[in-house]
C-alpha atoms as a PDB file:
ATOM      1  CA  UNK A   1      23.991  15.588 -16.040  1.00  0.00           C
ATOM      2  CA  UNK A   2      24.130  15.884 -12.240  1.00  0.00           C
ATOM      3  CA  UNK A   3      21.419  14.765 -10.379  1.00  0.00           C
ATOM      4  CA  UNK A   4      18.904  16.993  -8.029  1.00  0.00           C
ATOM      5  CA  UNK A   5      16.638  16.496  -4.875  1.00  0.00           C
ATOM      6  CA  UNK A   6      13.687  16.432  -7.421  1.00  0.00           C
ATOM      7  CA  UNK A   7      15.490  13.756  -9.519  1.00  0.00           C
ATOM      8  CA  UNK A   8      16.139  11.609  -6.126  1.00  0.00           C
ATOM      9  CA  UNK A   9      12.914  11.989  -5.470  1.00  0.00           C
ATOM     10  CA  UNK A  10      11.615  11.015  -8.486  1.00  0.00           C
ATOM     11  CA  UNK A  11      14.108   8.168  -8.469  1.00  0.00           C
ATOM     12  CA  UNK A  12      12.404   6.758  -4.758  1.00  0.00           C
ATOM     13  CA  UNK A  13       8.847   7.512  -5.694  1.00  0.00           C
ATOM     14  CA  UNK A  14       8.668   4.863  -8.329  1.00  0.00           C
ATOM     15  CA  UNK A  15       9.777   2.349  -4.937  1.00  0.00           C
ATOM     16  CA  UNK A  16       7.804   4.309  -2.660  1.00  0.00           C
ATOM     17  CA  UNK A  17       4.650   5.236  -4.548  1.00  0.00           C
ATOM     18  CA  UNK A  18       2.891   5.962  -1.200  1.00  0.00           C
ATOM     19  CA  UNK A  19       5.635   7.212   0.652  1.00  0.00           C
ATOM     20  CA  UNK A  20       6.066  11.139   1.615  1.00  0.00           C
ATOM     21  CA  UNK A  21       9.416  12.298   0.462  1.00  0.00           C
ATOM     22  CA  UNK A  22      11.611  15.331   1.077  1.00  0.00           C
ATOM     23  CA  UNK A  23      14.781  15.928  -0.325  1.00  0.00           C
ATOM     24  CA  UNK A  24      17.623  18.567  -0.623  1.00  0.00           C
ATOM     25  CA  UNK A  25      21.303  19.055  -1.773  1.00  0.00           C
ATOM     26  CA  UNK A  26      24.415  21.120  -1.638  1.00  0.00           C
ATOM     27  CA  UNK A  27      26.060  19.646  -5.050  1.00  0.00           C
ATOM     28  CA  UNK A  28      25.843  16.046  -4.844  1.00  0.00           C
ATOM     29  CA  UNK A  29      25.655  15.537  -1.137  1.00  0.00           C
ATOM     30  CA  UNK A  30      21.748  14.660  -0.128  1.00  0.00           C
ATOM     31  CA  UNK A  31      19.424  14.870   2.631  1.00  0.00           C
ATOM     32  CA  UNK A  32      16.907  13.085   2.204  1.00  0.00           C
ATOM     33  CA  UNK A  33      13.234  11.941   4.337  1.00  0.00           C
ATOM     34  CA  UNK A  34      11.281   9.056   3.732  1.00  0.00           C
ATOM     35  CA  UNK A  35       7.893   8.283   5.064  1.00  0.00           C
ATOM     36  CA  UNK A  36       6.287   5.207   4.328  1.00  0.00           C
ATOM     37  CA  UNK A  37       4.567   2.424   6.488  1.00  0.00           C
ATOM     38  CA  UNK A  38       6.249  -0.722   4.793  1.00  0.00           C
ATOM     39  CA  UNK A  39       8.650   0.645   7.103  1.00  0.00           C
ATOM     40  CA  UNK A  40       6.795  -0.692  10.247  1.00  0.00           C
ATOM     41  CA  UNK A  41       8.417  -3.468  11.959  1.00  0.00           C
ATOM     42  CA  UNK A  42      12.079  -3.058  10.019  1.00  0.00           C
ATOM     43  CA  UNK A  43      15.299  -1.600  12.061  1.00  0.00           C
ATOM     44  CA  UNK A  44      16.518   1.488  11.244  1.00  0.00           C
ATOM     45  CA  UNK A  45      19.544  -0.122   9.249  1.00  0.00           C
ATOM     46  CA  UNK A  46      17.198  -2.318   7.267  1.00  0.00           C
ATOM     47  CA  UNK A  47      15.287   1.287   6.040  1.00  0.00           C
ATOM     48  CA  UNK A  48      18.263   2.501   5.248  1.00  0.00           C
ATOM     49  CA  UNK A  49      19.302  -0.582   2.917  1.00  0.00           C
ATOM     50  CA  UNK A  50      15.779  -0.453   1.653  1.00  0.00           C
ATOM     51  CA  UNK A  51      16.448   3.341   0.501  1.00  0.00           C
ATOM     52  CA  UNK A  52      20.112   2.496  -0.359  1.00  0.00           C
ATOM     53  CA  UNK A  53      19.788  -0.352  -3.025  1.00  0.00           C
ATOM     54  CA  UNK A  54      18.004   2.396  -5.014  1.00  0.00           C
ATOM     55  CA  UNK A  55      20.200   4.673  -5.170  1.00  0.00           C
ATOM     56  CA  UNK A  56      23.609   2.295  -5.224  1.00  0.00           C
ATOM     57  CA  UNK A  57      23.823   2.822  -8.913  1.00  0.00           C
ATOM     58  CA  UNK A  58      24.046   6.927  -8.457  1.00  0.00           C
ATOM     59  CA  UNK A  59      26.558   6.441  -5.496  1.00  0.00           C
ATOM     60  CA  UNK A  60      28.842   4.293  -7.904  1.00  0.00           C
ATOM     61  CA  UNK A  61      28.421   6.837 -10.465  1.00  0.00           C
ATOM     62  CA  UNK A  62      29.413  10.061  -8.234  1.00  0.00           C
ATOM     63  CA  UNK A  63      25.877  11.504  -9.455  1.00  0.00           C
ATOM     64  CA  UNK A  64      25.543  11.280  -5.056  1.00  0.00           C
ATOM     65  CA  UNK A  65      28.641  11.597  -3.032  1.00  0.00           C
ATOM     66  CA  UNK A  66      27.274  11.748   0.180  1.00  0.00           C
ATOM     67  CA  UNK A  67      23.325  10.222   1.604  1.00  0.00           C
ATOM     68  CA  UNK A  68      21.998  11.381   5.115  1.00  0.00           C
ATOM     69  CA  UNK A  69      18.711   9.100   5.149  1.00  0.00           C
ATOM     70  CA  UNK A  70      15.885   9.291   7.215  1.00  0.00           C
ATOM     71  CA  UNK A  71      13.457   6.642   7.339  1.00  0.00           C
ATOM     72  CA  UNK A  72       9.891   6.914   9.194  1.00  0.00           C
ATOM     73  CA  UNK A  73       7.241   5.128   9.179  1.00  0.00           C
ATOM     74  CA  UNK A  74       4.039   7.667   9.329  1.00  0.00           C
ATOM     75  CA  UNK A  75       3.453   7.207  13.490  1.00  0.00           C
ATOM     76  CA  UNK A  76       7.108   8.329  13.589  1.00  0.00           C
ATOM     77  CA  UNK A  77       6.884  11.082  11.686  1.00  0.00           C
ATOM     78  CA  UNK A  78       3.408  12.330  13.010  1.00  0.00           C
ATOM     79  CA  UNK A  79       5.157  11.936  16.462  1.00  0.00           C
ATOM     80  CA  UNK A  80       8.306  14.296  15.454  1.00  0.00           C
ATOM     81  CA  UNK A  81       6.075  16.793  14.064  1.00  0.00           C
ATOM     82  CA  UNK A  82       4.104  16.804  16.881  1.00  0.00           C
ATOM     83  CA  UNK A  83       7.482  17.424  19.129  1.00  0.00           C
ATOM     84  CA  UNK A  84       8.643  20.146  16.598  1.00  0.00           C
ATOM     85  CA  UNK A  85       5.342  22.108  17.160  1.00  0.00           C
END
């Protein structure tokens, strides 16, 4: 069974119960936007290890070939919405 956005989201909001997630695919390369505030403070590469370890397992498998991760913490994300307006 291949895996979906709504699966990897599923996946992340047990981790995340808080967060705001968006996620899409082409096969089983993913896109994928988290928003959560126990991001505050951490670099960007420490966000995406945070949202990495979860998924490992899937990676190994093949269910995800390819992860494009985007990690905000809410300010951040209010802030690029704000731009995008």
């Amino acid at each position: 069974m291949s895996m979906n956005a709504d699966d990897l989201i599923a996946l992340l909001q047990q981790h995340f119960p808080d967060a705001f997630i968006q996620a899409a695919n082409q096969g089983n390369k993913f896109d994928v936007r988290v928003v959560d505030a126990s991001f505050e403070g951490k670099r960007l590469v420490q966000r995406q290890q945070a949202v990495y370890g979860l998924v490992n397992e899937k990676i190994a498998s093949g269910d995800i070939h390819a992860l494009n991760i985007q990690a905000l913490t809410p300010e951040e994300w209010a802030a690029q919405q704000a731009r995008s307006e």
